[in-house]
PDB file of N, CA and C in Angstrom:
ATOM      1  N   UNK A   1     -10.457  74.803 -79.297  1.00  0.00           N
ATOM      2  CA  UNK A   1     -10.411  75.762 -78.194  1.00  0.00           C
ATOM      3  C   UNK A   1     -11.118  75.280 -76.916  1.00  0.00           C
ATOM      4  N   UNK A   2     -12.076  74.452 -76.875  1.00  0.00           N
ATOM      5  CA  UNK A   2     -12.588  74.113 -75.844  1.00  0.00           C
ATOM      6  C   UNK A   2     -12.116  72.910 -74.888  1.00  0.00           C
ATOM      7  N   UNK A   3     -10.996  72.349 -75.650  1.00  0.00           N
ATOM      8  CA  UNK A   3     -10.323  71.561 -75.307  1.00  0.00           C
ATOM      9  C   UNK A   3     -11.212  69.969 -74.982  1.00  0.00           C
ATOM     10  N   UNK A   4     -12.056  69.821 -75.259  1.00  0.00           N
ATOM     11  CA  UNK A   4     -12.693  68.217 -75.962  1.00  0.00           C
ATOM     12  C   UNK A   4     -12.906  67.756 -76.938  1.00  0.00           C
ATOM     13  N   UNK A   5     -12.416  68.270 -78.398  1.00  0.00           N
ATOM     14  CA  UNK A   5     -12.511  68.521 -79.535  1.00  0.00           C
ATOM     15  C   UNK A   5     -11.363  67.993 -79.996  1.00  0.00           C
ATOM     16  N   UNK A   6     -11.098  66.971 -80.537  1.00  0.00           N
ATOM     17  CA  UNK A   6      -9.929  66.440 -81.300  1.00  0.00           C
ATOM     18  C   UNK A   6     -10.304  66.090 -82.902  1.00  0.00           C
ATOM     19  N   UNK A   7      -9.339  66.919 -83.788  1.00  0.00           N
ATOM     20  CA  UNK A   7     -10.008  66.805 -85.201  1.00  0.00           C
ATOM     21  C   UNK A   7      -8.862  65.595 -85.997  1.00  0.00           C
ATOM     22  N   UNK A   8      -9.074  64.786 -86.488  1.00  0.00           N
ATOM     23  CA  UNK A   8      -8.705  63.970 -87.360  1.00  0.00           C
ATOM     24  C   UNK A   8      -9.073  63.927 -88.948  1.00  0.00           C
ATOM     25  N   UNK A   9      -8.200  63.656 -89.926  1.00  0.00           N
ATOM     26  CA  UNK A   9      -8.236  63.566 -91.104  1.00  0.00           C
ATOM     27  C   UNK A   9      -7.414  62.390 -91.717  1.00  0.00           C
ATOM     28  N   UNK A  10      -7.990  61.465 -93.031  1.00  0.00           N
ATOM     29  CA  UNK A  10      -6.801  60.537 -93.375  1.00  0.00           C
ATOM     30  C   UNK A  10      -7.400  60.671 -95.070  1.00  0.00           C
ATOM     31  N   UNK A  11      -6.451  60.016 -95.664  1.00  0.00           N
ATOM     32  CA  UNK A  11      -5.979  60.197 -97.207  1.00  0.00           C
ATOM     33  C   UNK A  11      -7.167  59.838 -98.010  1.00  0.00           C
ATOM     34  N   UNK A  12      -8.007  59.304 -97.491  1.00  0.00           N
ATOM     35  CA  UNK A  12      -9.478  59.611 -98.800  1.00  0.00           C
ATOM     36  C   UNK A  12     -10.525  61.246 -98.186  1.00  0.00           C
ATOM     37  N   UNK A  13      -9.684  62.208 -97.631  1.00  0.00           N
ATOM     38  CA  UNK A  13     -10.007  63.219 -97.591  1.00  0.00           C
ATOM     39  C   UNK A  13     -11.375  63.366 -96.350  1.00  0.00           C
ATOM     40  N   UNK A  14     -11.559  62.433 -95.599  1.00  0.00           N
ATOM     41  CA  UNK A  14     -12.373  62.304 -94.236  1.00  0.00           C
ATOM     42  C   UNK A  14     -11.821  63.104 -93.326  1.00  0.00           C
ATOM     43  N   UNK A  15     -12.989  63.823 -92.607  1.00  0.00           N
ATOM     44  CA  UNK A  15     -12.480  64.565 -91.404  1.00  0.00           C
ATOM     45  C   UNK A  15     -13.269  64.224 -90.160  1.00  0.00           C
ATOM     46  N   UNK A  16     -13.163  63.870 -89.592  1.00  0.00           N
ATOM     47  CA  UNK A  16     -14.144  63.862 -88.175  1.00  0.00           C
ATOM     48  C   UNK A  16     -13.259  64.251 -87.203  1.00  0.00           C
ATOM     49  N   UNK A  17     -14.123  64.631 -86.389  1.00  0.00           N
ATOM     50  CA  UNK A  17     -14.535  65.292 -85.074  1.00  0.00           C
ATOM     51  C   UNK A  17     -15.169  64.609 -84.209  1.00  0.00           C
ATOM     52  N   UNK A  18     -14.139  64.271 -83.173  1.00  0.00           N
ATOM     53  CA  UNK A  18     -14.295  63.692 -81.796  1.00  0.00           C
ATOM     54  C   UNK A  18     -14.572  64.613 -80.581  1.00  0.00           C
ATOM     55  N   UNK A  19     -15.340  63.962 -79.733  1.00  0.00           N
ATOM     56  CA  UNK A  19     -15.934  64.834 -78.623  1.00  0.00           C
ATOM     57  C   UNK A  19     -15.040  64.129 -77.141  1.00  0.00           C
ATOM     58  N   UNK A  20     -14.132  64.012 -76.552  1.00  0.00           N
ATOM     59  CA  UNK A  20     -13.578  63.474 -75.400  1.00  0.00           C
ATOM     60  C   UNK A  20     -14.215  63.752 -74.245  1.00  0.00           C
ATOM     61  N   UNK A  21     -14.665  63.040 -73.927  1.00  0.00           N
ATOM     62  CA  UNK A  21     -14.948  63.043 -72.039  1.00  0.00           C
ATOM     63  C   UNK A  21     -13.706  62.840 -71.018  1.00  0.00           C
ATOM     64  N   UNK A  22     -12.837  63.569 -71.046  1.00  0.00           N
ATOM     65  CA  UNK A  22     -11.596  63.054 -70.654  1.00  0.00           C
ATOM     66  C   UNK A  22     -11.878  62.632 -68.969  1.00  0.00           C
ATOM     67  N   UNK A  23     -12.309  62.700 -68.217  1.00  0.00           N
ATOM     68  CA  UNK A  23     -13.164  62.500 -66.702  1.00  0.00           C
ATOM     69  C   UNK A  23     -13.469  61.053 -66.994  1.00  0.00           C
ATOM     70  N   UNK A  24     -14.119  60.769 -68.045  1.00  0.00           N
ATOM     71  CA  UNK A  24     -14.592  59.633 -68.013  1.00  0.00           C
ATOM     72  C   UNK A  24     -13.677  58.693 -68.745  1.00  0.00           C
ATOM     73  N   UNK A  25     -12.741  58.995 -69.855  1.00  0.00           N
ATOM     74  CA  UNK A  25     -11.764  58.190 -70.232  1.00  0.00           C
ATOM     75  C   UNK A  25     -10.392  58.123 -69.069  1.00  0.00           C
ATOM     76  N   UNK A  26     -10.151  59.494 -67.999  1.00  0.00           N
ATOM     77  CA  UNK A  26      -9.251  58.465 -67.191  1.00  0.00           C
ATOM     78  C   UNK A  26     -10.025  57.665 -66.123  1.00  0.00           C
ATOM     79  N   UNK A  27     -11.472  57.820 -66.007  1.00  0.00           N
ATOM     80  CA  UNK A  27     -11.840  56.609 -65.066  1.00  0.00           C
ATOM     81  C   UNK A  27     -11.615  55.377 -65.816  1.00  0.00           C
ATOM     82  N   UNK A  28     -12.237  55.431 -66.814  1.00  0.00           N
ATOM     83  CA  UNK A  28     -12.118  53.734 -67.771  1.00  0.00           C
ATOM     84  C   UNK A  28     -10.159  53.292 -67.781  1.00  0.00           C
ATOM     85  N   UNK A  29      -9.573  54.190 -67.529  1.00  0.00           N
ATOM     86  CA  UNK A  29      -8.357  53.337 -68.152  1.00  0.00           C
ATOM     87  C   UNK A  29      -7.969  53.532 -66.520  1.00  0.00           C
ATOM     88  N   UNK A  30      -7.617  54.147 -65.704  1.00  0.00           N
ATOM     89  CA  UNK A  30      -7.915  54.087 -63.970  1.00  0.00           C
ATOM     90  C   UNK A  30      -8.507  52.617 -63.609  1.00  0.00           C
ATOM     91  N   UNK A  31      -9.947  52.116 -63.991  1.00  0.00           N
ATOM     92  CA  UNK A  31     -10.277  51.013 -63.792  1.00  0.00           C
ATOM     93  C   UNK A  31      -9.747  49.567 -64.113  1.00  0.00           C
ATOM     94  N   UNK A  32      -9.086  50.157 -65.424  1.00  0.00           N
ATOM     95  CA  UNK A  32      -8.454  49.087 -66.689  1.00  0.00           C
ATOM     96  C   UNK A  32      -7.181  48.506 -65.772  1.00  0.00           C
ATOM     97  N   UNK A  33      -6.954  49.201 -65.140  1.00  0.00           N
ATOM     98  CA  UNK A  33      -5.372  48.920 -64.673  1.00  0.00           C
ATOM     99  C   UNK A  33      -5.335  48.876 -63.253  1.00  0.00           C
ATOM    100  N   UNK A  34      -6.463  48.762 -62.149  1.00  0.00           N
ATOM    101  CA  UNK A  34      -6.837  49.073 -60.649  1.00  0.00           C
ATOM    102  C   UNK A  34      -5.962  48.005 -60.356  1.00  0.00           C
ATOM    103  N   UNK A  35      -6.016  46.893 -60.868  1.00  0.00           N
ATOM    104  CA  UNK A  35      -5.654  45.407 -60.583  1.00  0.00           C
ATOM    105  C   UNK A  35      -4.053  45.625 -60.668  1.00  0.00           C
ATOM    106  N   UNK A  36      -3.420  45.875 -60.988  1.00  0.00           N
ATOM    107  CA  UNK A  36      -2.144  46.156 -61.577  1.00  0.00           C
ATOM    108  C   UNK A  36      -1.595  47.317 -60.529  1.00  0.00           C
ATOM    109  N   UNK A  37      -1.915  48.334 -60.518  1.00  0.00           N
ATOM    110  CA  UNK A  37      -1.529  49.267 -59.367  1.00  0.00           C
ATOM    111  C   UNK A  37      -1.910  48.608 -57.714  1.00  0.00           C
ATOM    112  N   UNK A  38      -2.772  47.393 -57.710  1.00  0.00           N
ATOM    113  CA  UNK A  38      -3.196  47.019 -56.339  1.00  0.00           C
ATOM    114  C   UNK A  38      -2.204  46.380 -56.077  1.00  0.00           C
ATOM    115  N   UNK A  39      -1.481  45.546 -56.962  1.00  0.00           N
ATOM    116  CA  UNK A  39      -1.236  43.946 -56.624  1.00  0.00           C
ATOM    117  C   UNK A  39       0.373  43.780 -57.096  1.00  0.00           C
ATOM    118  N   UNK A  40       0.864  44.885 -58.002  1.00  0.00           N
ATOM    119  CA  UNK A  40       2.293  44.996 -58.292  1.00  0.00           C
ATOM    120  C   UNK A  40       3.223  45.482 -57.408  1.00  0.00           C
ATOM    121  N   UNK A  41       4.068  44.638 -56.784  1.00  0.00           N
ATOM    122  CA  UNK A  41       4.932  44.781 -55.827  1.00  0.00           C
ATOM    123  C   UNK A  41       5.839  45.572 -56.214  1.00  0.00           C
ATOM    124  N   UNK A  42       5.996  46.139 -57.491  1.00  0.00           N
ATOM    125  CA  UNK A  42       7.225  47.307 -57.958  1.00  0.00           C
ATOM    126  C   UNK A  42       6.785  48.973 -58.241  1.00  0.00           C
ATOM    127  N   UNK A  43       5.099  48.954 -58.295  1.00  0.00           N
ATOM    128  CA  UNK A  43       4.661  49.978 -58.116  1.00  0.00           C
ATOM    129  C   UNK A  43       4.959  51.162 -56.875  1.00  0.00           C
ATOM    130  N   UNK A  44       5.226  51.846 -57.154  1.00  0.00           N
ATOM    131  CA  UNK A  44       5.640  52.723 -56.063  1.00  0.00           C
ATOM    132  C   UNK A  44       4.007  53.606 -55.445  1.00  0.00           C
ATOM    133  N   UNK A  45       4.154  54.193 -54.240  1.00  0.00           N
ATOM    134  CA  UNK A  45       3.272  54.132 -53.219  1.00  0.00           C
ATOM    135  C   UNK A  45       2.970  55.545 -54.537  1.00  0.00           C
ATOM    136  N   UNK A  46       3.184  56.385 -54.602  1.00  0.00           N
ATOM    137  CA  UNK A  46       3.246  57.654 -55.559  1.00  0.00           C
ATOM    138  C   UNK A  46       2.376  56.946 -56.875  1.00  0.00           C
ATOM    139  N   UNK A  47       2.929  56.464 -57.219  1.00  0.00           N
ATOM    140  CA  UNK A  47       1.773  55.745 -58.758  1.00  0.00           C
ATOM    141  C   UNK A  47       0.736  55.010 -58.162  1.00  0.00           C
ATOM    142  N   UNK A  48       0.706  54.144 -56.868  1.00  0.00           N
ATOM    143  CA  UNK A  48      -0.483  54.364 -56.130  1.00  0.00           C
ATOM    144  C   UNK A  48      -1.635  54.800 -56.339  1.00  0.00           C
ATOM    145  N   UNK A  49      -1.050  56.319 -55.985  1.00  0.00           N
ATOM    146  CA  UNK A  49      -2.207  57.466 -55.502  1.00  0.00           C
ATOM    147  C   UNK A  49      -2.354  57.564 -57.487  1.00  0.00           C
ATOM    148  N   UNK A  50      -1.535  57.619 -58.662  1.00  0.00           N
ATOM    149  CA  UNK A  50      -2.517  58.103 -59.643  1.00  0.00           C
ATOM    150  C   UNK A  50      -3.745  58.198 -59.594  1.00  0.00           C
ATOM    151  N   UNK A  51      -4.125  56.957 -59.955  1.00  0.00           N
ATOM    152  CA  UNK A  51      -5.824  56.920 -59.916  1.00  0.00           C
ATOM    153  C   UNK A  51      -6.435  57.436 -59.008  1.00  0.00           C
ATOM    154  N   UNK A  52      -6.333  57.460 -57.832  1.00  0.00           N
ATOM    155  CA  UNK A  52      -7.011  57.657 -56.571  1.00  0.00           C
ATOM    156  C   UNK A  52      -8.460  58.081 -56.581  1.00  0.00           C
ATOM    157  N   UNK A  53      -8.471  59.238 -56.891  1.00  0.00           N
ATOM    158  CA  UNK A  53      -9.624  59.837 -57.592  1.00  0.00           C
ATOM    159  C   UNK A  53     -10.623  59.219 -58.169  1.00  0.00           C
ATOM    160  N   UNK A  54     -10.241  58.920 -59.552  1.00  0.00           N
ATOM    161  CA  UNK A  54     -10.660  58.229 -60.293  1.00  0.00           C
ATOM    162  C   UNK A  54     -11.569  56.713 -59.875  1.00  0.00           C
ATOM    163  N   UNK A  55     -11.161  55.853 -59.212  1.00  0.00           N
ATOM    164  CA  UNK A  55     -11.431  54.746 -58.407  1.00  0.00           C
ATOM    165  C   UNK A  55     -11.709  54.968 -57.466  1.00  0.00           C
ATOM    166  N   UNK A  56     -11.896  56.262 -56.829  1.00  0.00           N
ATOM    167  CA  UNK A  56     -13.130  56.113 -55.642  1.00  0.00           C
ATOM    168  C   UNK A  56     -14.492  56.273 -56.117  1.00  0.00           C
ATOM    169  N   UNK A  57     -14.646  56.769 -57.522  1.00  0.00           N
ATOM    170  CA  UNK A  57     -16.074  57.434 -57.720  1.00  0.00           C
ATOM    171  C   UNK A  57     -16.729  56.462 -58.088  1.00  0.00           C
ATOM    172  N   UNK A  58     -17.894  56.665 -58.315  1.00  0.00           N
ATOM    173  CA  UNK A  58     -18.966  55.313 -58.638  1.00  0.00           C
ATOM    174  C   UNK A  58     -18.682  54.410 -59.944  1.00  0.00           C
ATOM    175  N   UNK A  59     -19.007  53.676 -59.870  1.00  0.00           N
ATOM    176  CA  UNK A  59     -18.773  52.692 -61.318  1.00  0.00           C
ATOM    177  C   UNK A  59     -19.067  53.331 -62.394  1.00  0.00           C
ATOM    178  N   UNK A  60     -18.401  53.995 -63.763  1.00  0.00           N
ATOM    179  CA  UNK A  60     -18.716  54.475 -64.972  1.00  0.00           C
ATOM    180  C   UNK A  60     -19.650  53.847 -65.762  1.00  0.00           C
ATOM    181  N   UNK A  61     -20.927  54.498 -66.460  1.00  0.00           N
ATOM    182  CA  UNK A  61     -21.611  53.773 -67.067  1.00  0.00           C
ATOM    183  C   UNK A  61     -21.240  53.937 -68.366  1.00  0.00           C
TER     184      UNK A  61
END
């Protein structure tokens, strides 16, 4: 319900519970790919701006 909470389970009966920072996982993958949205001549000006956001803010620690 709180929507950062992703529950997983696999066949020896394990369950965990993940906590997402999703803010901070699209900066990391925003960063992952800056190079690629800068420098790809087939990228359109619109996929551009995705990140935008993301890659103006300070370096993720």
């Amino acid at each position: 319900p709180d929507g950062l909470t992703l529950a997983s389970a696999s066949g020896d009966n394990t369950i965990k519970l993940w906590t997402w920072d999703v803010d901070k996982l699209m900066a990391l993958g925003c960063n992952w790919i800056s190079d690629y949205l800068r420098t790809n001549p087939k990228v359109t000006e619109e996929d551009k701006q995705m990140c935008a956001d993301y890659l103006s803010q300070e370096s993720i620690k």
